[in-house]
Protein backbone atom coordinates (compact mmCIF):
# COMPACT_ATOMS: atom_id res chain seq x y z
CA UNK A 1 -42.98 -86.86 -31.35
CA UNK A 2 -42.50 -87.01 -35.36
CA UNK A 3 -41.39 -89.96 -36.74
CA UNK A 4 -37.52 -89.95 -37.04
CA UNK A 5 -37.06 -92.99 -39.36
CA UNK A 6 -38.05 -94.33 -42.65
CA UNK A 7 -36.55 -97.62 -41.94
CA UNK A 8 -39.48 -99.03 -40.15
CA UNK A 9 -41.80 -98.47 -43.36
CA UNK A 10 -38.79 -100.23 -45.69
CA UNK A 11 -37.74 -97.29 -47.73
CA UNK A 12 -33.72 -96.97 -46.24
CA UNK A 13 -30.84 -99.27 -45.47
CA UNK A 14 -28.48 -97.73 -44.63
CA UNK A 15 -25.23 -99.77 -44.82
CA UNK A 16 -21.50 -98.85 -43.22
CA UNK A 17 -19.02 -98.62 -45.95
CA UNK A 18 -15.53 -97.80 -46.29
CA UNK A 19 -13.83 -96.71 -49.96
CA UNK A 20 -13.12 -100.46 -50.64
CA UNK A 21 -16.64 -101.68 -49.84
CA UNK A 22 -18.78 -99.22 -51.85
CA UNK A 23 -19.82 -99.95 -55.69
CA UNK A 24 -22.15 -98.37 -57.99
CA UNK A 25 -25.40 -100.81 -58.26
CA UNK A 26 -26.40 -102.44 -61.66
CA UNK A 27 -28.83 -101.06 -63.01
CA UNK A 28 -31.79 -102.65 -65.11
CA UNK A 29 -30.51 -104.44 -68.30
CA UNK A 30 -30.54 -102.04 -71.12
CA UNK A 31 -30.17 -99.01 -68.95
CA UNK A 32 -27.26 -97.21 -67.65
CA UNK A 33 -27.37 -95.04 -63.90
CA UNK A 34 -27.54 -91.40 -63.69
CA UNK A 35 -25.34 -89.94 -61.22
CA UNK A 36 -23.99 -86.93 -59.79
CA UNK A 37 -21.68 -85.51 -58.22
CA UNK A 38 -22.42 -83.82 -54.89
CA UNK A 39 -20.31 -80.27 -54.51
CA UNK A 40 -20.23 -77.34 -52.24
CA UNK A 41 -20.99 -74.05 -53.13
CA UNK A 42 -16.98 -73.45 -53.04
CA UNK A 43 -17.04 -76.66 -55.70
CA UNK A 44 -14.99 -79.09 -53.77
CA UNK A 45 -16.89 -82.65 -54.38
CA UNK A 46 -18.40 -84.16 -51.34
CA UNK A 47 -18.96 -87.71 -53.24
CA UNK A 48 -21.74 -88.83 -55.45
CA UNK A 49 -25.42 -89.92 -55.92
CA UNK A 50 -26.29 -93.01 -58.27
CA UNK A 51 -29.61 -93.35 -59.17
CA UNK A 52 -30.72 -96.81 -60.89
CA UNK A 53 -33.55 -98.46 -62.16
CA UNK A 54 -34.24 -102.19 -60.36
CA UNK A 55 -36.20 -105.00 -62.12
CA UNK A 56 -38.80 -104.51 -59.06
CA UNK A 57 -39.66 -100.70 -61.25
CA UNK A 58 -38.03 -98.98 -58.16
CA UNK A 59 -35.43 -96.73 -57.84
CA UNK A 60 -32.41 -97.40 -55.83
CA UNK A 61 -30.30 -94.25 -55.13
CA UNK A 62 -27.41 -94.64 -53.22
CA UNK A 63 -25.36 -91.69 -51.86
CA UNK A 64 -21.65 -91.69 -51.07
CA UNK A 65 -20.56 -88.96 -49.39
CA UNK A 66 -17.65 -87.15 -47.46
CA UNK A 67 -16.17 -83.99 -45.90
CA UNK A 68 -19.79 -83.06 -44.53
CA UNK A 69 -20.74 -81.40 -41.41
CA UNK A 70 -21.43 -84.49 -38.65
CA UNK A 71 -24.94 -84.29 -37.62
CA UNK A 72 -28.65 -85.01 -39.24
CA UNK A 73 -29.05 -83.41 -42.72
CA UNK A 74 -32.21 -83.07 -45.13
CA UNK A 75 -31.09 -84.92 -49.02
CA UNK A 76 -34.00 -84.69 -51.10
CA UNK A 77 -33.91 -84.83 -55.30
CA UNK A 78 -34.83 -81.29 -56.75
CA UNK A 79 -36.85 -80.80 -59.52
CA UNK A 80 -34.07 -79.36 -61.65
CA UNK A 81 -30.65 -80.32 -62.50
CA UNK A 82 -29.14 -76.98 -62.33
CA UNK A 83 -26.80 -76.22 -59.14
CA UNK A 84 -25.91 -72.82 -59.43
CA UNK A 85 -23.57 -71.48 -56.31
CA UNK A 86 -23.91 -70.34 -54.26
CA UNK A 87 -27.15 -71.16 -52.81
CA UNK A 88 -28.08 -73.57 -54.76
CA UNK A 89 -31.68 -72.40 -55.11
CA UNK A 90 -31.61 -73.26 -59.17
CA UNK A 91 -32.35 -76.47 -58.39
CA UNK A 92 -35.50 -75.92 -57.70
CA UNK A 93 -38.37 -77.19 -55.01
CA UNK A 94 -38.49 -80.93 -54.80
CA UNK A 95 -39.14 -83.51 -57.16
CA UNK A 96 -43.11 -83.49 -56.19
CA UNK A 97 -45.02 -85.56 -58.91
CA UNK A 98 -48.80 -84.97 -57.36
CA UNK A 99 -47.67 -85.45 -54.02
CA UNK A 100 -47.33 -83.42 -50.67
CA UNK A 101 -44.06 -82.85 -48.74
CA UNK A 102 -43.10 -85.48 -46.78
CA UNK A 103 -43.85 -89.03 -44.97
CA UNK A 104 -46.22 -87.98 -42.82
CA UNK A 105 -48.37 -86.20 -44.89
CA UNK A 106 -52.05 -87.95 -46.22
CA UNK A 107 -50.72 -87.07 -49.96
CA UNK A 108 -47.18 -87.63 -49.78
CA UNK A 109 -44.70 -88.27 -49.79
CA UNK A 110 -42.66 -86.39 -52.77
CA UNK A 111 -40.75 -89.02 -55.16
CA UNK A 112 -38.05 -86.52 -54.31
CA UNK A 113 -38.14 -86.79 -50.87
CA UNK A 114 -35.68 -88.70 -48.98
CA UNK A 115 -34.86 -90.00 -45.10
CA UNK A 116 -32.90 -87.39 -43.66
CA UNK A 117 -28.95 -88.84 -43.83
CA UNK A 118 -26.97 -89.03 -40.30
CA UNK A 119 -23.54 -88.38 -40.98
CA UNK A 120 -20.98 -89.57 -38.19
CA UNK A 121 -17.82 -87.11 -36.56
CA UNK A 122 -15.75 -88.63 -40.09
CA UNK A 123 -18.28 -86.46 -41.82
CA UNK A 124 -18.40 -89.96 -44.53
CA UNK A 125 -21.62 -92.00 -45.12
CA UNK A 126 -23.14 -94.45 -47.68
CA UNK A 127 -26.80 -94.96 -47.85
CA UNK A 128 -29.11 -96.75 -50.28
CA UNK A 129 -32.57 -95.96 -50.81
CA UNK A 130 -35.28 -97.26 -52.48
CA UNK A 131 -38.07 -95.26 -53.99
CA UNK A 132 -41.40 -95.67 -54.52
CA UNK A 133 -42.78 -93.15 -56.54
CA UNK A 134 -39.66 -92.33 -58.44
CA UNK A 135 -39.30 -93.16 -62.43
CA UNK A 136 -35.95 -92.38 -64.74
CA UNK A 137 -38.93 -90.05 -66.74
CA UNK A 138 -39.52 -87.58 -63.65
CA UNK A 139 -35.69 -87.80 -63.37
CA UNK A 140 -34.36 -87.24 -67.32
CA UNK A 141 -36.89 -84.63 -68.15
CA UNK A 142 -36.12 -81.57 -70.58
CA UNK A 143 -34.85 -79.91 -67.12
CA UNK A 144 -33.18 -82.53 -65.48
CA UNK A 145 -33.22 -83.07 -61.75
CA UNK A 146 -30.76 -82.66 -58.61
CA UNK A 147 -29.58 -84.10 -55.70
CA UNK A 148 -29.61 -81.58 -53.06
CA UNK A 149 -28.36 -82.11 -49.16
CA UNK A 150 -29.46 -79.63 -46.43
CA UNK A 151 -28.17 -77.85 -43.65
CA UNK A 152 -30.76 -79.32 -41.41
CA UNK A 153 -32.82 -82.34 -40.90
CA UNK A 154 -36.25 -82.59 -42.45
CA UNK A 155 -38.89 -82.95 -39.74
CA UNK A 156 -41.06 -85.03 -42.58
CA UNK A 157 -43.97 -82.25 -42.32
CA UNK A 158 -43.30 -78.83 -42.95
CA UNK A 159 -44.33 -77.67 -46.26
CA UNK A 160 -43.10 -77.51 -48.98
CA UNK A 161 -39.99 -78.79 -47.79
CA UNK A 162 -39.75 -79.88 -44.20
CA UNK A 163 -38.00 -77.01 -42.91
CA UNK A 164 -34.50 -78.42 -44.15
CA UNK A 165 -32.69 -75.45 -44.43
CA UNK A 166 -30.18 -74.14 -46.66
CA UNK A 167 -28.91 -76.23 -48.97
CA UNK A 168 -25.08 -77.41 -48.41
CA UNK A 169 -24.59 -79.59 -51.12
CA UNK A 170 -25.67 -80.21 -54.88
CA UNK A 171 -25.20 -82.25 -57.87
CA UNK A 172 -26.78 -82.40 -60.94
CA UNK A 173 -28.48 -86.19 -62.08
CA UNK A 174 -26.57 -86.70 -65.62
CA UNK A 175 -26.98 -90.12 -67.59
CA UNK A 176 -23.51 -92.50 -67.21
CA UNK A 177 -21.87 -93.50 -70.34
């Protein structure tokens, strides 16, 4: 049976959150989050992504999200910050580095891959993940990066991109004033 969960190995909490409860991070002193704002490929928003740099050198993105299909869905940060409708498919492959697809693999995972998110019948989640791998370089280069959420789960394997399907969802990383 694959392994379902990336909260045994410490990379997720996931927290429940309601409008009132959820806030942006700090991020390190000195540097301000980049976030985005998730949209369909009809370009209603479906919340955002804030990624942030912690003292610790690891990234903590949190997603807030709403209005999305209940059930287990692929989000994964794309190696370019374009999100072109309606597909989506400017955005890119994941955010690899020199790493393999997914948890499982010898060489991975991807600082772009994330635990799949499990979004309830309100179709309205927060999550907050920490990343090992990730840096604010790999995120701010001359082609940007995205947050992308898919259609499916991710099944942590497949390659290049765990079999995730189509991509729902997208936002483009920009630097917060």
């Amino acid at each position: 049976m694959p392994f379902r969960t990336a909260a045994a190995l410490g990379l997720l909490m996931a927290l429940p959150a309601t409008a009132q409860e959820t806030a942006a991070p700090a991020a390190t002193e000195g540097e301000a989050p980049m976030i985005a704002e998730i949209k369909t490929a009809e370009g209603e928003s479906r919340g955002t992504a804030t990624v942030v740099a912690t003292p610790s050198g690891m990234m903590l993105v949190t997603l807030e999200l709403q209005g999305l299909p209940a059930g287990i869905h692929g989000a994964h940060i794309h190696q370019t910050g374009e999100c072109s409708p309606p597909d989506f498919e400017s955005a890119g492959g994941h955010l690899a580095g020199d790493k393999e697809h997914g948890i499982m693999a010898e060489n991975g995972p991807h600082p772009g891959d994330l635990p799949n998110i499990h979004v309830p019948d309100n179709g309205t989640l927060m999550v907050e993940y920490f990343v090992p791998g990730l840096t604010k370089d790999m995120l701010a280069d001359e082609d940007g990066s995205a947050i992308v959420i898919h259609e499916q789960p991710d099944d942590y394997t497949g390659q290049p991109s765990g079999h995730a399907g189509g991509r729902i969802g997208c936002g483009s990383l920009a630097q917060a004033s």
